[in-house]
C-alpha atoms as a PDB file:
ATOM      1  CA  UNK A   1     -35.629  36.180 215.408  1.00  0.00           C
ATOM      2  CA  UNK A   2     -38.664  36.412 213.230  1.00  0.00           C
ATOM      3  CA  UNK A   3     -40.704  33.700 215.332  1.00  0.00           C
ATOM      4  CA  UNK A   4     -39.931  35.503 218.332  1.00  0.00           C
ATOM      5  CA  UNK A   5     -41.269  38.889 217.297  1.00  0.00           C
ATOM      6  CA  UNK A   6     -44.409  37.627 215.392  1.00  0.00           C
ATOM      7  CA  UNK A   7     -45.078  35.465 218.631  1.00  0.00           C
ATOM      8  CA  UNK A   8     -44.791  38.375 220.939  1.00  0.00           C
ATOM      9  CA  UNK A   9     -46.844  40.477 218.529  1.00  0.00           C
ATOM     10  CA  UNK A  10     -49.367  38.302 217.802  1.00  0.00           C
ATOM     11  CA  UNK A  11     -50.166  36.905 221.638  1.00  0.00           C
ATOM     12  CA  UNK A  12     -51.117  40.710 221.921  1.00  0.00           C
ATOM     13  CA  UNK A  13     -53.161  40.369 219.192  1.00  0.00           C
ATOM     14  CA  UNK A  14     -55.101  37.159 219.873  1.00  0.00           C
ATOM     15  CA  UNK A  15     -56.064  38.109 223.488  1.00  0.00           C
ATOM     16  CA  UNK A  16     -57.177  41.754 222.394  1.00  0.00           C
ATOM     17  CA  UNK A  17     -59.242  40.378 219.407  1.00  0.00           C
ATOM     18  CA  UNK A  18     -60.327  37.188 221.721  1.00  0.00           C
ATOM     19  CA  UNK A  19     -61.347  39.370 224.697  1.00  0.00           C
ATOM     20  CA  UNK A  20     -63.286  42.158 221.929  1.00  0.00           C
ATOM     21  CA  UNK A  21     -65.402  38.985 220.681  1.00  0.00           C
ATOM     22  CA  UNK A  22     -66.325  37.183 223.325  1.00  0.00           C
ATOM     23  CA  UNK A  23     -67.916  40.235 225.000  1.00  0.00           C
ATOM     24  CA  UNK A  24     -69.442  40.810 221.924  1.00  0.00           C
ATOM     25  CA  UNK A  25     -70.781  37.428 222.107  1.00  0.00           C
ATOM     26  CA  UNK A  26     -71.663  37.836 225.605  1.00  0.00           C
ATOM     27  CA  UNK A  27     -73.462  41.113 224.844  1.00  0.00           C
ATOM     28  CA  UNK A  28     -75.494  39.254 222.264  1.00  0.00           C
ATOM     29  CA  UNK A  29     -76.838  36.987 224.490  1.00  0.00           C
ATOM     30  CA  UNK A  30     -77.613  38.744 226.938  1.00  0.00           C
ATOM     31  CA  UNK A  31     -79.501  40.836 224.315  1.00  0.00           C
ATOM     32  CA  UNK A  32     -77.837  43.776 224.527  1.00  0.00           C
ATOM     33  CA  UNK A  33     -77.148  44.153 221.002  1.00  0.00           C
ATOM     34  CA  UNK A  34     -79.066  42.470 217.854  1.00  0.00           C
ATOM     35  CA  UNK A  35     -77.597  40.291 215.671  1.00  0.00           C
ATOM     36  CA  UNK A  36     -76.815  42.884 213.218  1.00  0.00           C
ATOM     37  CA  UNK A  37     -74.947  45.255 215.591  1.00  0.00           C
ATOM     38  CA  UNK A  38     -73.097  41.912 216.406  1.00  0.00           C
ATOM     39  CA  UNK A  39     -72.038  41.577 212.449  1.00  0.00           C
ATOM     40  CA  UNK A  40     -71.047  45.064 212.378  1.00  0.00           C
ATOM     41  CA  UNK A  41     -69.170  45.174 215.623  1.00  0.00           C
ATOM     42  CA  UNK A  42     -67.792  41.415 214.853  1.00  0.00           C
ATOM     43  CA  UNK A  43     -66.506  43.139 211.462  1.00  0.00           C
ATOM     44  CA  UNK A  44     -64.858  46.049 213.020  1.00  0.00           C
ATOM     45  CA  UNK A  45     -62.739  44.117 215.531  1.00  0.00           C
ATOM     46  CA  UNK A  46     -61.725  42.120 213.272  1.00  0.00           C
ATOM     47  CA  UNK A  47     -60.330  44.492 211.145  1.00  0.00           C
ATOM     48  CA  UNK A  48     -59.020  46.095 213.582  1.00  0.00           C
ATOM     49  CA  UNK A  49     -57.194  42.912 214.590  1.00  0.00           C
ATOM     50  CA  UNK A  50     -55.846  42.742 211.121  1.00  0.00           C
ATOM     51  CA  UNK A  51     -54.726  46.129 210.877  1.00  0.00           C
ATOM     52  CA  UNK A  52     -52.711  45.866 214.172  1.00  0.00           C
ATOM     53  CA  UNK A  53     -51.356  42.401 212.299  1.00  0.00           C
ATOM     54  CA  UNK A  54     -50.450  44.362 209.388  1.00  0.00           C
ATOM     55  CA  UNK A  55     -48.369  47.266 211.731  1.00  0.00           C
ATOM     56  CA  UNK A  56     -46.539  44.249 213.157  1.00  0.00           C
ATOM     57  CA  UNK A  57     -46.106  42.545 209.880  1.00  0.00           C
ATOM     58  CA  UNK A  58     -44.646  45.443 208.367  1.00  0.00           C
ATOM     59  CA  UNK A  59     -42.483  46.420 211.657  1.00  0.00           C
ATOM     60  CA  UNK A  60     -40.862  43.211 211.049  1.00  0.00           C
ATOM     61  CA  UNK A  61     -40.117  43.188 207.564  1.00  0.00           C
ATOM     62  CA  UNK A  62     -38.357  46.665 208.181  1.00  0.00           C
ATOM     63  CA  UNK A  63     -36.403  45.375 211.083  1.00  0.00           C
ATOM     64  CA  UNK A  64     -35.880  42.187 209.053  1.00  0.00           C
ATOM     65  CA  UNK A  65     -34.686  44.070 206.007  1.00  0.00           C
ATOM     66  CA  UNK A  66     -32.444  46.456 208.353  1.00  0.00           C
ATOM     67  CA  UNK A  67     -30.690  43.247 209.878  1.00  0.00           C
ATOM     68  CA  UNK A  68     -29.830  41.528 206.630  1.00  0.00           C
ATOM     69  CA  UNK A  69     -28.951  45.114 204.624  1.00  0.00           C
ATOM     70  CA  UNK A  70     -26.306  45.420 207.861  1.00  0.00           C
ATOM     71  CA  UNK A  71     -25.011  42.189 207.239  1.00  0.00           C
ATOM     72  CA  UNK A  72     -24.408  43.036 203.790  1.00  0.00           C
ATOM     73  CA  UNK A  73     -22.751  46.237 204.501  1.00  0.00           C
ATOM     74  CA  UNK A  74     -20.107  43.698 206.353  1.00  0.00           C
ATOM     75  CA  UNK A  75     -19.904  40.625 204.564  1.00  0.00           C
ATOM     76  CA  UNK A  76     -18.206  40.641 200.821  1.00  0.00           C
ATOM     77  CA  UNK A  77     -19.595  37.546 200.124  1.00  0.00           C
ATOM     78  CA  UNK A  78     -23.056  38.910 200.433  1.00  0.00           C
ATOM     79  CA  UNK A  79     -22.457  41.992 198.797  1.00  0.00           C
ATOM     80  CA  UNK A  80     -20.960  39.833 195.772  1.00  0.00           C
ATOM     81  CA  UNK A  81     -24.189  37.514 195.859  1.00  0.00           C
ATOM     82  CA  UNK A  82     -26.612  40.411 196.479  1.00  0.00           C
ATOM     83  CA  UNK A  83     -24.889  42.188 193.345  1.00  0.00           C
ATOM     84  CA  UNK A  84     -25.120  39.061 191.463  1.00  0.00           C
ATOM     85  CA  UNK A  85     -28.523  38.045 192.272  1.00  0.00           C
ATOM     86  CA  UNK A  86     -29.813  41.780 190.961  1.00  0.00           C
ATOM     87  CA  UNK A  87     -27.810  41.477 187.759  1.00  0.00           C
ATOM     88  CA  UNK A  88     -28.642  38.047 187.145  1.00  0.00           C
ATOM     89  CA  UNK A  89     -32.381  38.703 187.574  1.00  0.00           C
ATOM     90  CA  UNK A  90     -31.727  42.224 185.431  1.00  0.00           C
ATOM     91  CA  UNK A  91     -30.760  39.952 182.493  1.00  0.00           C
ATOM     92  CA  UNK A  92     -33.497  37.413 182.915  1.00  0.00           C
ATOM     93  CA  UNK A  93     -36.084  40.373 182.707  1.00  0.00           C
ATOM     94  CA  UNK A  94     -33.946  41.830 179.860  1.00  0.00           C
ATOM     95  CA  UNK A  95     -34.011  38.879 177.572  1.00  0.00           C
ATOM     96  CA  UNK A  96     -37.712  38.463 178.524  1.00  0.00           C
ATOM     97  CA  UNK A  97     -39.175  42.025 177.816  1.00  0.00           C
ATOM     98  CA  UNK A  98     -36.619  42.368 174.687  1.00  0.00           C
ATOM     99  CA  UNK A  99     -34.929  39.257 173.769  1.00  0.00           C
ATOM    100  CA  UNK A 100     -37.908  37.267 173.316  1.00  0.00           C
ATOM    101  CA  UNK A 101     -40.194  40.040 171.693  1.00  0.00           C
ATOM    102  CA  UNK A 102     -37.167  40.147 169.072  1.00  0.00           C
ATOM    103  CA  UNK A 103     -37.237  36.578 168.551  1.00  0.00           C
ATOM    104  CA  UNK A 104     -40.731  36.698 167.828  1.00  0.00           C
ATOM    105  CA  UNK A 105     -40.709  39.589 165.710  1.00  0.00           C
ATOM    106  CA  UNK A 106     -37.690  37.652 163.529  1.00  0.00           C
ATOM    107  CA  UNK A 107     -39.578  34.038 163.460  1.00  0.00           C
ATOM    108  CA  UNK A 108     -43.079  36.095 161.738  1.00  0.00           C
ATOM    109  CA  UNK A 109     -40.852  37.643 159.290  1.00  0.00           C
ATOM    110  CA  UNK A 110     -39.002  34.412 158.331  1.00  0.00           C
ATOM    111  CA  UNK A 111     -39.806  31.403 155.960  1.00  0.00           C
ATOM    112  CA  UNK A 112     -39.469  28.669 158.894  1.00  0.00           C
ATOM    113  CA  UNK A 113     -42.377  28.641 161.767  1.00  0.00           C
ATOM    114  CA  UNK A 114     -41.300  27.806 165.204  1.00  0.00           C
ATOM    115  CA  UNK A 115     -42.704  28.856 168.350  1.00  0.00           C
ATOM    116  CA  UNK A 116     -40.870  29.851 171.188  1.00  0.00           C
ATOM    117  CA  UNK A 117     -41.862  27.753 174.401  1.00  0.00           C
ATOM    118  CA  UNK A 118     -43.513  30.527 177.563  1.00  0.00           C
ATOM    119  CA  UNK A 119     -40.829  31.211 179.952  1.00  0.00           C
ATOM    120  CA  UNK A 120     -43.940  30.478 182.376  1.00  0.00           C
ATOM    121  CA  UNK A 121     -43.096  31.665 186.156  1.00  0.00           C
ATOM    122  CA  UNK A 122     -39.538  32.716 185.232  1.00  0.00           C
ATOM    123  CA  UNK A 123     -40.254  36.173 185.179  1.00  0.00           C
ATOM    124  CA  UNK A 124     -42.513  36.400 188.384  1.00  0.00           C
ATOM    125  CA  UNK A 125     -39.638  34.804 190.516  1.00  0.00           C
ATOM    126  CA  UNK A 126     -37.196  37.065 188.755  1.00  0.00           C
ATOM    127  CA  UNK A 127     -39.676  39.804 189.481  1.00  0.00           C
ATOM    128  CA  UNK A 128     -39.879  39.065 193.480  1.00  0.00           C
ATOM    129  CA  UNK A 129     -36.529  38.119 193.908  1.00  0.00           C
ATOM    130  CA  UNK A 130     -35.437  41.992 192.396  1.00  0.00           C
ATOM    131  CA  UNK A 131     -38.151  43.241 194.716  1.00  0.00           C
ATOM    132  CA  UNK A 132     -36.841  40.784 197.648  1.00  0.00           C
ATOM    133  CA  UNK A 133     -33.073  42.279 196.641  1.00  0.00           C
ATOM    134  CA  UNK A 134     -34.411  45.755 197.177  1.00  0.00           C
ATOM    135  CA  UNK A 135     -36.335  46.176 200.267  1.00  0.00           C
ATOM    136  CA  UNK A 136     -39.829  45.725 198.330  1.00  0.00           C
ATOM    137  CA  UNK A 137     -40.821  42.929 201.214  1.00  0.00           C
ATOM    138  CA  UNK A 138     -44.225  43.353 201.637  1.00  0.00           C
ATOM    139  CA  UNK A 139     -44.868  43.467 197.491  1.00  0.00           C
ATOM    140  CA  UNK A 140     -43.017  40.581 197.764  1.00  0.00           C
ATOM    141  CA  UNK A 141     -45.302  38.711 200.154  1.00  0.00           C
ATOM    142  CA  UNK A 142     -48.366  39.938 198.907  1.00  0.00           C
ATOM    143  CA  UNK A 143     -47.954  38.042 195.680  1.00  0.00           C
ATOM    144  CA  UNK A 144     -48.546  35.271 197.168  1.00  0.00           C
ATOM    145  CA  UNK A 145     -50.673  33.374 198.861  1.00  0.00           C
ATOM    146  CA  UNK A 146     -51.665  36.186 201.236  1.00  0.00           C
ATOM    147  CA  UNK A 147     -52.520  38.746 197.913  1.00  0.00           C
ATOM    148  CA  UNK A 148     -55.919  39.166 197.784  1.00  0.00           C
ATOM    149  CA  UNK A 149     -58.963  41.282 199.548  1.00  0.00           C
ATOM    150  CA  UNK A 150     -58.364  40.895 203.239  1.00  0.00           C
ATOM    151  CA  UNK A 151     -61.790  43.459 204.164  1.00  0.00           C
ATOM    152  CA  UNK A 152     -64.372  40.845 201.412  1.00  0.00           C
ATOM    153  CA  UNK A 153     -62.935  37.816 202.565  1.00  0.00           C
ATOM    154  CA  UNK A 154     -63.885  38.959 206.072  1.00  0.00           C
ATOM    155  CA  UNK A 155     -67.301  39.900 205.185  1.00  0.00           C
ATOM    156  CA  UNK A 156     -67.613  36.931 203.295  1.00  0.00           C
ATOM    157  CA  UNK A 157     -67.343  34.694 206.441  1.00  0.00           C
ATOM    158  CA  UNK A 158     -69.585  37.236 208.903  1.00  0.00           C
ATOM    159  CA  UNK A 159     -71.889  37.232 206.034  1.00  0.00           C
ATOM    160  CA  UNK A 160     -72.636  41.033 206.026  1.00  0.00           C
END
């Protein structure tokens, strides 16, 4: 389901963006526009692109989320691992924003040293899969590889 929507979406998207630059690029050499109207203009269709991309993206993830929050609705089974994935991750950021800071606390005021070892990316996945659990997709996604500064890292490449 997913492929088929981001493939229908983002066909759209590739010959709009493909057909803005290579009349840009056409322009250009035909010296209709200088180099630095080409940046700027090359900049702006490209973020346009990627705003339409981030419409579609979130369309999805709501129609995504809708589908699987309906299957819930009829499926016991995944209402009883939906319900148990939440608690589960509850407890695991329980026991890591008071549990541990208690251990801590106990080991400094103790005779005996002992460290206790990092719970390292135990929280983060406990964090996104509570977000995934409640409709927080696009935090979700944006923690990972695609988090970042979509508007530099576009300038970066143009070099504007």
């Amino acid at each position: 389901m997913l492929s088929a929507i981001f493939s229908a979406v983002g066909g759209q998207i590739i010959e709009q963006v493909f057909g803005q630059i290579s009349g840009l690029f056409k322009a250009y050499f035909d010296k209709q526009i200088t180099e630095a109207q080409l940046k700027e203009q090359l900049l702006a269709a490209l973020l346009g692109a990627m705003k339409d991309i981030e419409i579609a993206h979130a369309d999805a993830l709501a129609k995504t989320y809708a589908s699987f929050m309906d299957a819930v609705e009829k499926s016991k089974l995944m209402q009883a691992v939906w319900a148990s994935v939440v608690i589960s991750q509850l407890l695991v950021l329980l026991w890591h924003q008071v549990g541990i800071p208690a251990l801590v606390a106990y080991e400094r005021s103790s005779a005996h040293a002992w460290s206790y070892p990092s719970s390292g990316t135990t929280v983060e996945w406990a964090y996104l899969l509570l977000g995934a659990c409640l409709g927080m997709g696009p935090v979700v996604l944006r923690s990972g590889p695609s988090a970042g500064n979509i508007a530099g890292t576009l300038k970066a490449i143009i070099g504007k």
